[in-house]
N, C-alpha and C. Protein backbone atom coordinates (compact mmCIF):
# COMPACT_ATOMS: atom_id res chain seq x y z
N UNK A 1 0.85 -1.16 0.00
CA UNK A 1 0.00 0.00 0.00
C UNK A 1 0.91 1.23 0.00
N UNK A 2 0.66 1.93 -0.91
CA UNK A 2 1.93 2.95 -1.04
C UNK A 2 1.28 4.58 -0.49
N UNK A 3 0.15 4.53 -0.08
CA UNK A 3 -0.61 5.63 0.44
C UNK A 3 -0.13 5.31 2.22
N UNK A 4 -0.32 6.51 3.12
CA UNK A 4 0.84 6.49 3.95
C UNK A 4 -0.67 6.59 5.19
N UNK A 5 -1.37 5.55 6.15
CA UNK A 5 -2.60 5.65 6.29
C UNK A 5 -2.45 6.38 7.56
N UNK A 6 -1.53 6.71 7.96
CA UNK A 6 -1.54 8.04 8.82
C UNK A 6 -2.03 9.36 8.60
N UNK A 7 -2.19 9.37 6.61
CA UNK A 7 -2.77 10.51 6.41
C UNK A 7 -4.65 9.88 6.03
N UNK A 8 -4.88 8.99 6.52
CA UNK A 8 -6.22 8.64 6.73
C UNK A 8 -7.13 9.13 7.56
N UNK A 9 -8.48 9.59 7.33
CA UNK A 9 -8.73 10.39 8.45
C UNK A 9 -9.60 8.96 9.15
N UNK A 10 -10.76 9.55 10.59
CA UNK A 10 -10.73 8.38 11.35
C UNK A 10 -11.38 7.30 10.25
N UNK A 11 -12.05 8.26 10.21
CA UNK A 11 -13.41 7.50 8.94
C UNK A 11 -13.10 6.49 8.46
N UNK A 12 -11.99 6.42 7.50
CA UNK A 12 -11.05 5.98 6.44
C UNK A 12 -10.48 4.84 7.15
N UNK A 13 -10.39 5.30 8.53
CA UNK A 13 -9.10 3.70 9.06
C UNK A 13 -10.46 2.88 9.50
N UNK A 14 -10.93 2.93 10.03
CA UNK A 14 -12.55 2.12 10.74
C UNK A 14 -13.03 1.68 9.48
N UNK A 15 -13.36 2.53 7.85
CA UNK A 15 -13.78 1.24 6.17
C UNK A 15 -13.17 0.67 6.68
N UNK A 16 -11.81 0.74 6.47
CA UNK A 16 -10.69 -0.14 6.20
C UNK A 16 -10.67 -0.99 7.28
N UNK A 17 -10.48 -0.90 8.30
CA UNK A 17 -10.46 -2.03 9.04
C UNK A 17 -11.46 -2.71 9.12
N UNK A 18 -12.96 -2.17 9.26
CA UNK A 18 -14.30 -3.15 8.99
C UNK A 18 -14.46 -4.08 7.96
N UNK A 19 -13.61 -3.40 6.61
CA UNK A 19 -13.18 -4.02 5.19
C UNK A 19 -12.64 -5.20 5.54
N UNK A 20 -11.88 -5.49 6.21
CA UNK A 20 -10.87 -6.62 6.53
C UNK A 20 -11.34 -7.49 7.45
N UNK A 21 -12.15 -7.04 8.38
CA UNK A 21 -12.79 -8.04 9.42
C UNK A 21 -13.88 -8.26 9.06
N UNK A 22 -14.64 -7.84 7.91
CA UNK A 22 -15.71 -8.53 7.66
C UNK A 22 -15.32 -10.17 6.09
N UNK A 23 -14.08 -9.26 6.12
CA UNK A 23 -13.61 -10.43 4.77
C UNK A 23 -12.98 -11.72 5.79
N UNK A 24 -12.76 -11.39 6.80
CA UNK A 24 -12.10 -11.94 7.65
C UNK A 24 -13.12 -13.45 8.34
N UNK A 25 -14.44 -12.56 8.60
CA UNK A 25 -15.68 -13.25 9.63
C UNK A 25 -15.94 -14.42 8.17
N UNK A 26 -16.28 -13.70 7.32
CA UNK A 26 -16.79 -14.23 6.13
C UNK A 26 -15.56 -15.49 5.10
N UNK A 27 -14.41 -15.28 5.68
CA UNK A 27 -13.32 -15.98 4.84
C UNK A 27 -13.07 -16.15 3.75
N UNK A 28 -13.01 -14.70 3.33
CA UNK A 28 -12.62 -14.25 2.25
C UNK A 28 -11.21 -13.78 1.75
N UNK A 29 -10.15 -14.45 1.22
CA UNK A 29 -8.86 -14.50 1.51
C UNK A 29 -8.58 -13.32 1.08
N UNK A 30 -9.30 -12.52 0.06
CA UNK A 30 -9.40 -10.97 0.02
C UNK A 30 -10.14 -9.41 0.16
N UNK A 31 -9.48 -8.65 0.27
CA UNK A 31 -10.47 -7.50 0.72
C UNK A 31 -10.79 -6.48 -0.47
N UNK A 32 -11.99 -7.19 -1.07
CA UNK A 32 -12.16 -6.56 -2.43
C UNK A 32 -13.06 -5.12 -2.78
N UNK A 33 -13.27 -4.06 -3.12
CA UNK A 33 -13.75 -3.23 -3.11
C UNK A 33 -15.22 -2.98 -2.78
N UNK A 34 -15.60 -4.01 -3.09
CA UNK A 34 -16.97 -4.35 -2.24
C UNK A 34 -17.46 -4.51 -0.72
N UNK A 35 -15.71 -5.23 -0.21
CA UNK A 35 -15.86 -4.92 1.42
C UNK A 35 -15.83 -3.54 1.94
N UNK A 36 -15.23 -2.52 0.88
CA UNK A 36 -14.92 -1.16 1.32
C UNK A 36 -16.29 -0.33 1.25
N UNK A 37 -16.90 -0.66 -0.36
CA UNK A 37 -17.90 0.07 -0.68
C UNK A 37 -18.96 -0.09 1.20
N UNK A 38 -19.23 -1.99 1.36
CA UNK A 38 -20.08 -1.67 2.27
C UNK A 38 -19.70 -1.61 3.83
N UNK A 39 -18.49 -1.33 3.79
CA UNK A 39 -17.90 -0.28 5.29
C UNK A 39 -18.35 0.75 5.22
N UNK A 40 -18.19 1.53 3.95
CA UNK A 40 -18.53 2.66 4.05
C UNK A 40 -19.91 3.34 3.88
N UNK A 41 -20.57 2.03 3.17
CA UNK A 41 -22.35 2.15 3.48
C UNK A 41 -22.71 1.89 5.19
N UNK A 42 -22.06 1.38 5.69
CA UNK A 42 -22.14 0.95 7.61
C UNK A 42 -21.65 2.25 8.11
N UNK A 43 -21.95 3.05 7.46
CA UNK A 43 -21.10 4.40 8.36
C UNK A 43 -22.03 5.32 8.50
N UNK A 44 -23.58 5.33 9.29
CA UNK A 44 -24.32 6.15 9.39
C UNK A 44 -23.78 7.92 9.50
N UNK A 45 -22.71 7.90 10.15
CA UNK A 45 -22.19 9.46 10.58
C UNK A 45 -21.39 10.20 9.49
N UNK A 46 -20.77 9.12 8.71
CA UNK A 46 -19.84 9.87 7.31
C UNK A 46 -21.12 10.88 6.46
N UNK A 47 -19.84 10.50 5.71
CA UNK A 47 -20.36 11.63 4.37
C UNK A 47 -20.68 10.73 3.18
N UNK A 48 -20.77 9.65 3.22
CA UNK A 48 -20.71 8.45 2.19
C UNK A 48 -22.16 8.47 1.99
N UNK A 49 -23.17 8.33 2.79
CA UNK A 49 -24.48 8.36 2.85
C UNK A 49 -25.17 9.13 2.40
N UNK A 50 -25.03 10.68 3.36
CA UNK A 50 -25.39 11.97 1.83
C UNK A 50 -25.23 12.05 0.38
N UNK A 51 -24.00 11.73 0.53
CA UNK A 51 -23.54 11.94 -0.88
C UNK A 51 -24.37 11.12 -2.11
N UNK A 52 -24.37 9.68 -1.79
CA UNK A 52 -25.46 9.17 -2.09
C UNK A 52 -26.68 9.45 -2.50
N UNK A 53 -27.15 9.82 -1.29
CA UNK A 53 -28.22 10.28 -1.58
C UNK A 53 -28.69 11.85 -2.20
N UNK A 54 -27.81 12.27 -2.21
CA UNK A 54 -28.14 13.23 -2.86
C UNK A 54 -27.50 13.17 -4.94
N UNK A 55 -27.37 12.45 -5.05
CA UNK A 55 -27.02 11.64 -5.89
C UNK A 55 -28.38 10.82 -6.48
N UNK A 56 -29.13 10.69 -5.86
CA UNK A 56 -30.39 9.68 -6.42
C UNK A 56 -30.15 8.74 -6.27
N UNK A 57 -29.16 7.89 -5.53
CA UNK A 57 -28.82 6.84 -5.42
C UNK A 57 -29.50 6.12 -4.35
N UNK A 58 -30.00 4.84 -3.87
CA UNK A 58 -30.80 4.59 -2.71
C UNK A 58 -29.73 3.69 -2.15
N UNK A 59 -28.89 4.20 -0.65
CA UNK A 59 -27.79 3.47 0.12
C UNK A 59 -28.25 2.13 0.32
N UNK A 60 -29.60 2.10 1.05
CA UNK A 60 -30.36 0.52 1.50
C UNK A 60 -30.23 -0.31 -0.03
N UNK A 61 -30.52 0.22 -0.66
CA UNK A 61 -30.63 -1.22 -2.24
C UNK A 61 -29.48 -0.81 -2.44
N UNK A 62 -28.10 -0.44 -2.47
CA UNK A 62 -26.78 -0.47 -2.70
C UNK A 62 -26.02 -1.63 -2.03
N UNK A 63 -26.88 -1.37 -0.66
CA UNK A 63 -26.12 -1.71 0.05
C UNK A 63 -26.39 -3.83 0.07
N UNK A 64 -27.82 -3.73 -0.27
CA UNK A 64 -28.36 -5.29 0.00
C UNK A 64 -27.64 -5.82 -1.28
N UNK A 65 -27.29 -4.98 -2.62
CA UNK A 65 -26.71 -5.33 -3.77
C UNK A 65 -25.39 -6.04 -3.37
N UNK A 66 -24.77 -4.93 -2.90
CA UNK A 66 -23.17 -5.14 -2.88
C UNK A 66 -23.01 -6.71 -1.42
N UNK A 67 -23.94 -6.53 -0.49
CA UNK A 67 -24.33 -7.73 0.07
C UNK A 67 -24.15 -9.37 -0.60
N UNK A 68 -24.88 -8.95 -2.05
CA UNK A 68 -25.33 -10.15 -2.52
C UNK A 68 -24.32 -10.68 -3.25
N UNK A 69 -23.04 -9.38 -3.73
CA UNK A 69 -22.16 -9.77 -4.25
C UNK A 69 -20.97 -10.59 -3.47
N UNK A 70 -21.20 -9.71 -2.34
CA UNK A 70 -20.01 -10.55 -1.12
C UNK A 70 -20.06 -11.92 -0.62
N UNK A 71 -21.25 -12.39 -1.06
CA UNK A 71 -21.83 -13.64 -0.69
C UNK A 71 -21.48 -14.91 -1.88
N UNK A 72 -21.19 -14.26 -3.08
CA UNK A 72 -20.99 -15.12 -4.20
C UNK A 72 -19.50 -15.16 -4.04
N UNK A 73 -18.70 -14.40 -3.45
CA UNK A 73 -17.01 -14.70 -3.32
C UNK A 73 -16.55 -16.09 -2.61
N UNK A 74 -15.76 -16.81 -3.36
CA UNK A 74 -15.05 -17.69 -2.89
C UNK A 74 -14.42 -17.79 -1.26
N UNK A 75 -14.49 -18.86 -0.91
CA UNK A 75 -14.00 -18.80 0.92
C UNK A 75 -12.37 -19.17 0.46
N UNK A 76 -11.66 -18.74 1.97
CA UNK A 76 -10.85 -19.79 2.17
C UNK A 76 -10.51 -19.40 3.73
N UNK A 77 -10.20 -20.49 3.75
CA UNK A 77 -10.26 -20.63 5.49
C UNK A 77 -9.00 -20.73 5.57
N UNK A 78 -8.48 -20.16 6.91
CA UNK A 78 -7.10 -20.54 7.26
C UNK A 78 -6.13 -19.48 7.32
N UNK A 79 -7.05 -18.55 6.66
CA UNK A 79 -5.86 -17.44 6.17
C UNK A 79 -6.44 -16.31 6.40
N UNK A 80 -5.14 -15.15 6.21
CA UNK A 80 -5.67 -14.21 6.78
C UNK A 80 -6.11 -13.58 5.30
N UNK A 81 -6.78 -12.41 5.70
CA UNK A 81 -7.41 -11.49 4.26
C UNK A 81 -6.42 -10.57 4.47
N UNK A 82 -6.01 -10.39 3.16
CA UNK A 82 -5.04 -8.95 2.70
C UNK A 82 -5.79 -8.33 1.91
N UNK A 83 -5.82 -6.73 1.39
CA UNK A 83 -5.62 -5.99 0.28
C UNK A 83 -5.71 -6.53 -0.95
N UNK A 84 -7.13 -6.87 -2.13
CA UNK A 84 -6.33 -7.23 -3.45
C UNK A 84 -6.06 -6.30 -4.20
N UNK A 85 -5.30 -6.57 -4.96
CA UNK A 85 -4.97 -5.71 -5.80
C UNK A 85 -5.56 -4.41 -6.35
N UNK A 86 -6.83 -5.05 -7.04
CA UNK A 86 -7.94 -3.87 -7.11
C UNK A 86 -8.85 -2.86 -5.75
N UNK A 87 -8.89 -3.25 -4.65
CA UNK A 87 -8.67 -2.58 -3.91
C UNK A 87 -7.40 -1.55 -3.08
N UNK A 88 -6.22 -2.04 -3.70
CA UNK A 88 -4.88 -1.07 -3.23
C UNK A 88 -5.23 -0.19 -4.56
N UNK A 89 -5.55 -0.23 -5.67
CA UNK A 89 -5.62 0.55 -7.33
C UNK A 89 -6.72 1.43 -6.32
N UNK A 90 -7.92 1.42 -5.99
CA UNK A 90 -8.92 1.96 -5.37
C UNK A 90 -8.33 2.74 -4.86
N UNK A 91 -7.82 2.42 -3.39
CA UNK A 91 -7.23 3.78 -2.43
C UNK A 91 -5.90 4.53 -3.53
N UNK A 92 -5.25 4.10 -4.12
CA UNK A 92 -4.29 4.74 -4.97
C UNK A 92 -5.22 6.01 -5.44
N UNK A 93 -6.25 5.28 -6.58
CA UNK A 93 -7.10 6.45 -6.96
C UNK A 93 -7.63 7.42 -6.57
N UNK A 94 -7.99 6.85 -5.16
CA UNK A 94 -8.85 8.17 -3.94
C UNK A 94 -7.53 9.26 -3.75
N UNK A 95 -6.46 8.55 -3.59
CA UNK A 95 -5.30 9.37 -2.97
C UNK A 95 -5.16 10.39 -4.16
N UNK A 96 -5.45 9.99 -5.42
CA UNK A 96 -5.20 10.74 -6.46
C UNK A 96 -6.10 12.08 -6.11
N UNK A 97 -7.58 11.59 -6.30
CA UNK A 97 -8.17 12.47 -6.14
C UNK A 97 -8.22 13.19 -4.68
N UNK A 98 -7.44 12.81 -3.49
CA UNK A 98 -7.39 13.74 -2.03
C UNK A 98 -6.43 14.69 -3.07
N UNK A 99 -5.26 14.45 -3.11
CA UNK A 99 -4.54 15.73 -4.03
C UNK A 99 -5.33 16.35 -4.67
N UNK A 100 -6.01 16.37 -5.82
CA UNK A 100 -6.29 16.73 -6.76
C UNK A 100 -7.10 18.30 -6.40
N UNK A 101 -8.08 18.20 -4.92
CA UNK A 101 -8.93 18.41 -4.47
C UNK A 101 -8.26 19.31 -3.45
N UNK A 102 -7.25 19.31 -2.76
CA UNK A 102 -6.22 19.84 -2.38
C UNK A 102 -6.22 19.32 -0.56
N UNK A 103 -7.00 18.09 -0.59
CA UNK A 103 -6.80 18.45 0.63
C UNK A 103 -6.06 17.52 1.46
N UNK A 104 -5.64 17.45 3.20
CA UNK A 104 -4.41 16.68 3.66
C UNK A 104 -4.51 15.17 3.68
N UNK A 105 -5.77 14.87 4.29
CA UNK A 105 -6.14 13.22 4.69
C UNK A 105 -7.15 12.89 3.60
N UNK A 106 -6.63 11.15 3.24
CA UNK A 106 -8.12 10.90 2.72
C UNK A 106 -9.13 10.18 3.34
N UNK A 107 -10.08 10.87 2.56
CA UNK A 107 -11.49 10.26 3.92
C UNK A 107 -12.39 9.82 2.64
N UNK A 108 -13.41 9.84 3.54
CA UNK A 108 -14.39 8.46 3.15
C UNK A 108 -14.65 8.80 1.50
N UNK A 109 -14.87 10.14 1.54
CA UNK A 109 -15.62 10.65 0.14
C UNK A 109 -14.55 10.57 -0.94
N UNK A 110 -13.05 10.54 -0.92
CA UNK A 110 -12.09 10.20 -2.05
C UNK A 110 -12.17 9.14 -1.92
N UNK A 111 -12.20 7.86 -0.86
CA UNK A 111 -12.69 6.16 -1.30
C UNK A 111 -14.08 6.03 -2.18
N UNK A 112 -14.84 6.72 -1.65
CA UNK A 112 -16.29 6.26 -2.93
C UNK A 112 -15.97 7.01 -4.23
N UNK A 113 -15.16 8.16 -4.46
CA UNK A 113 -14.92 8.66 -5.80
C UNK A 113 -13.94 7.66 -6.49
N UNK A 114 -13.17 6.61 -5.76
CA UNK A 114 -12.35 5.46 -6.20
C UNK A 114 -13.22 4.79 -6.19
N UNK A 115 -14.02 3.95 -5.64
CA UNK A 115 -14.86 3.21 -5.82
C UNK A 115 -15.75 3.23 -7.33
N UNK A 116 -16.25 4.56 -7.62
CA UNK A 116 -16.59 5.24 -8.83
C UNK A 116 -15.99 4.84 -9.99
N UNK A 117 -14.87 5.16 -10.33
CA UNK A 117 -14.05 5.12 -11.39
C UNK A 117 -13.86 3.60 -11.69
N UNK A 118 -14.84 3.43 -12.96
CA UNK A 118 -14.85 2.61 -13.37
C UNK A 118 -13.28 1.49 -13.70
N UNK A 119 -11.94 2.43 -13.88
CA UNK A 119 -10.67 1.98 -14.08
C UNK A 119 -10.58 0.36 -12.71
N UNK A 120 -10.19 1.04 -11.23
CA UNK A 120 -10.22 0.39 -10.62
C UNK A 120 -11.07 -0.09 -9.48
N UNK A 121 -12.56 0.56 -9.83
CA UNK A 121 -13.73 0.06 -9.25
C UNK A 121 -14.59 -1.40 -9.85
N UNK A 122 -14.31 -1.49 -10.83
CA UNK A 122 -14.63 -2.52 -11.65
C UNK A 122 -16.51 -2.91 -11.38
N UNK A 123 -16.49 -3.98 -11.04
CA UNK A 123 -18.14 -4.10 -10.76
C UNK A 123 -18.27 -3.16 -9.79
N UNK A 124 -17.74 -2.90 -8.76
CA UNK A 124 -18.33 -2.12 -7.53
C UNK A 124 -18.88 -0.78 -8.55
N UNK A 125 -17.97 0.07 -9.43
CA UNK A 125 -18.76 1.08 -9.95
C UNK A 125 -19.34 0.97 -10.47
N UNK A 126 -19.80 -0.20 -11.51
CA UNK A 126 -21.02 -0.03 -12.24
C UNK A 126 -22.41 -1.19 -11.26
N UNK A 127 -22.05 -0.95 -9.85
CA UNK A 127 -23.53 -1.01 -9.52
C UNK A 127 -23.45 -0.43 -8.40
N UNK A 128 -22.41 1.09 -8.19
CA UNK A 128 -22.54 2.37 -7.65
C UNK A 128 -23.40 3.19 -8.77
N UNK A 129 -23.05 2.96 -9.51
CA UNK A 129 -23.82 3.46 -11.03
C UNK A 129 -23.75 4.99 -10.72
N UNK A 130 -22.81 5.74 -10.71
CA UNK A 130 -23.05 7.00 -10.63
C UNK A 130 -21.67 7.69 -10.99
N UNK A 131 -21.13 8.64 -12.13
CA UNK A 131 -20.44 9.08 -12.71
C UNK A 131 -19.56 9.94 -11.18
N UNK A 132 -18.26 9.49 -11.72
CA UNK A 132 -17.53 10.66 -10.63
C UNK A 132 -18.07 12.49 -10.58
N UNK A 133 -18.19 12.50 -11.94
CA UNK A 133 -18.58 14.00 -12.08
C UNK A 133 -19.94 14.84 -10.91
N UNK A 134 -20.74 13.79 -11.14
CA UNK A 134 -21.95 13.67 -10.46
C UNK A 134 -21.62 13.74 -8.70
N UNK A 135 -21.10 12.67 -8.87
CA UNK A 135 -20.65 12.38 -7.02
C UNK A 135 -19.26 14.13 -6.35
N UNK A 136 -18.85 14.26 -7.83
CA UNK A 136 -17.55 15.73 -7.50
C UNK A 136 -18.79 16.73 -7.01
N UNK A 137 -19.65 16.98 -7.70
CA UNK A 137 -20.96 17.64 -7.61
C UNK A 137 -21.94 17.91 -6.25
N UNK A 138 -22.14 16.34 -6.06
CA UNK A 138 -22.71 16.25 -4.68
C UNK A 138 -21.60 16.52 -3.44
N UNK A 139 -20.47 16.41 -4.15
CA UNK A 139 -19.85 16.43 -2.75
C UNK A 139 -19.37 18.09 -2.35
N UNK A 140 -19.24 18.65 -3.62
CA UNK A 140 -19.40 20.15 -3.37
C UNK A 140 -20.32 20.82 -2.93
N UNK A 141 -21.95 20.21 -2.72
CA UNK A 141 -23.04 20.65 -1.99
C UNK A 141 -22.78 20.45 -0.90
N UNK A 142 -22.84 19.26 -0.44
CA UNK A 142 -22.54 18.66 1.01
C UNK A 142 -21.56 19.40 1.85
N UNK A 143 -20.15 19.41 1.09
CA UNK A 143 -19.27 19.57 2.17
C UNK A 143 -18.60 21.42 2.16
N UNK A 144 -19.20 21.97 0.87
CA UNK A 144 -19.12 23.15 0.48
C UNK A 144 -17.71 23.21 0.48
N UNK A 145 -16.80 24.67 0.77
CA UNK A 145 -16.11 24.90 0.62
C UNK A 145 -14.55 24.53 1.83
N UNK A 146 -14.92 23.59 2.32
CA UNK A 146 -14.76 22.77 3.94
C UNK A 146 -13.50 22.24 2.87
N UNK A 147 -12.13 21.92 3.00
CA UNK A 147 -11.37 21.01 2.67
C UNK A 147 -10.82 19.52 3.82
N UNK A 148 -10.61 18.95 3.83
CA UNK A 148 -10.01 17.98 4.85
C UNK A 148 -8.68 17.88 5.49
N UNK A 149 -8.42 18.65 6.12
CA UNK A 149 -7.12 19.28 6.96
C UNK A 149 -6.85 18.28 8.45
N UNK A 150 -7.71 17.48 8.83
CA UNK A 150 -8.00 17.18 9.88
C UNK A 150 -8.52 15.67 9.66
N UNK A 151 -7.88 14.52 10.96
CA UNK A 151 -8.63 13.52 10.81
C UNK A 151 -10.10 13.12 10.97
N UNK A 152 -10.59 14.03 11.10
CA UNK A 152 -11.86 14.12 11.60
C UNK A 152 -13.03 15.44 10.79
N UNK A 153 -12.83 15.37 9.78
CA UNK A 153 -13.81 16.39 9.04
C UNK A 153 -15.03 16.68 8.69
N UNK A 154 -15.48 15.24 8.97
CA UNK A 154 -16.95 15.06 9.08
C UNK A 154 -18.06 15.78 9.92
N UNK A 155 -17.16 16.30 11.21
CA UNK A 155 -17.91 17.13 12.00
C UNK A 155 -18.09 18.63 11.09
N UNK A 156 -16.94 18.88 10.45
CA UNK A 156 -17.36 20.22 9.66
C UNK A 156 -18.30 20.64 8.71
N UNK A 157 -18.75 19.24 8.16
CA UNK A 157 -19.92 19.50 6.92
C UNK A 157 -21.06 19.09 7.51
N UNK A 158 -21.84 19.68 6.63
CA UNK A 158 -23.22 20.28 6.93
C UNK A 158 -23.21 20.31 8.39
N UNK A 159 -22.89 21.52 8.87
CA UNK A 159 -23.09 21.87 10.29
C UNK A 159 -24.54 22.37 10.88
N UNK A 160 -24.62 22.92 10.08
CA UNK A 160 -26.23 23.52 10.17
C UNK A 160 -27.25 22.56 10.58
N UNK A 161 -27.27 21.34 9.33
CA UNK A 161 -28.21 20.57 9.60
C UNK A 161 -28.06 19.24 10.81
N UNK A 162 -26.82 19.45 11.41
CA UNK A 162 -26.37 18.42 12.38
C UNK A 162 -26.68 19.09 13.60
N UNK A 163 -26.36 20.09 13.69
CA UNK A 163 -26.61 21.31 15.46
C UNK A 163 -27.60 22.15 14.85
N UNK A 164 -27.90 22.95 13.76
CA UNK A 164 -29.21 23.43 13.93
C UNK A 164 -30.49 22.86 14.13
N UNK A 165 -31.54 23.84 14.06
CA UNK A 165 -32.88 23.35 13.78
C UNK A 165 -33.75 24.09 13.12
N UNK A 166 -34.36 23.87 12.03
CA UNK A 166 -35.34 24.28 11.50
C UNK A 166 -36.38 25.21 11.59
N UNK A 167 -36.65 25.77 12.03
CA UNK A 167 -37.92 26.61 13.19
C UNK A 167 -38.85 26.43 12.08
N UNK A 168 -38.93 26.66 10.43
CA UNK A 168 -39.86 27.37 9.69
C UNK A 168 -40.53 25.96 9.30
N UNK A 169 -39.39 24.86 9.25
CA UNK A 169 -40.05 23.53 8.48
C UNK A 169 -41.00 23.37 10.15
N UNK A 170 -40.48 23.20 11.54
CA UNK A 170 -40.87 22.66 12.46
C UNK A 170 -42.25 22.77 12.37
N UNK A 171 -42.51 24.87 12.38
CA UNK A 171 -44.24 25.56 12.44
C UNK A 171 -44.97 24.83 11.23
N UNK A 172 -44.29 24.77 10.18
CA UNK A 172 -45.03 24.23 8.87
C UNK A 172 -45.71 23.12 9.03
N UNK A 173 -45.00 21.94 10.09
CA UNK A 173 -45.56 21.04 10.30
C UNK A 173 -45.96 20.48 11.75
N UNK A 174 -46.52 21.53 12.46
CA UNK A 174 -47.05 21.38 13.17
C UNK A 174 -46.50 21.34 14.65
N UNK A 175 -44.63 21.06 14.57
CA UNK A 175 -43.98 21.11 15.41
C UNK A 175 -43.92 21.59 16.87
N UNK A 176 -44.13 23.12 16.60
CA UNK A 176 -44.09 24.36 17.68
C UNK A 176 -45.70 24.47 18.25
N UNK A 177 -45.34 24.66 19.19
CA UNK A 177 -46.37 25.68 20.30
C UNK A 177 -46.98 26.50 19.62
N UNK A 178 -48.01 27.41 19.26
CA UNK A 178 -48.54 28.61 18.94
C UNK A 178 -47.99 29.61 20.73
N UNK A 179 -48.17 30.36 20.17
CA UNK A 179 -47.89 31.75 21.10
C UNK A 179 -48.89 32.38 21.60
């Protein structure tokens, strides 16, 4: 792995390690992009989920998909699960795009833009089914002008809708007290 996972933010080390212990439970002698895709669908608090969804994409039928694929992989018992190949090409790619994007750690949202790219996403992207361009898009709504400086960046996007509250949707629907 030639990406240095100290510059991983937390997000990023918890795929990755869920990636491996679920290839692990399951005895799967590798950790193929599909274990990553659905680490990072198991991540109610990331940014993997929005993005998604704001994408038109539905996480729950992604997620039972990429399920069904993990289930058709070959066992082997005995051994431990490493990295395959096409999953080290994956984080390579994300790392491409953390540069590209300018920012320090990569986190969850440069793994699903690897995941994306059809090059070294292989099946996982075409039943992510959603163009990098699209997902560059959503992720510029989501995370706005926020770069990833920090292992922990997830607390910075959409702040509003995580600690605010609504007042106008609340009255609209019935929420509030009258006065």
């Amino acid at each position: 792995m030639a990406v240095d996972p100290n510059k991983w933010t937390i997000k990023t080390q918890e795929a990755v390690a869920s990636a491996l212990e679920r290839a692990g439970t399951e005895s799967h002698p590798e950790v193929t992009p599909d274990h990553l895709l659905l680490a990072l669908l198991s991540q109610p608090e990331g940014v993997v989920l929005p993005l998604l969804t704001k994408v038109e994409r539905q996480p729950a039928k992604l997620r039972t998909e990429t399920e069904q694929a993990l289930a058709a992989l070959s066992k082997a018992y005995g051994t431990e699960p490493r990295l395959s190949r096409q999953t080290n090409r994956v984080i390579n790619d994300a790392d491409e795009v953390r540069a590209s994007l300018g920012d320090d750690y990569l986190s969850t949202e440069h793994l699903l833009l690897g995941l994306a790219n059809p090059d070294p996403g292989g099946a996982t992207a075409k039943r992510i089914d959603v163009s990098r361009d699209e997902l560059l898009a959503a992720l510029q709504e989501v995370r706005g002008s926020h770069r990833v400086t920090s292992q922990n960046p997830e607390d910075q996007y959409q702040a509003l809708e995580q600690y605010g509250r609504d007042l106008t949707e609340d009255a609209r629907s019935g929420k509030l007290d009258p006065v």
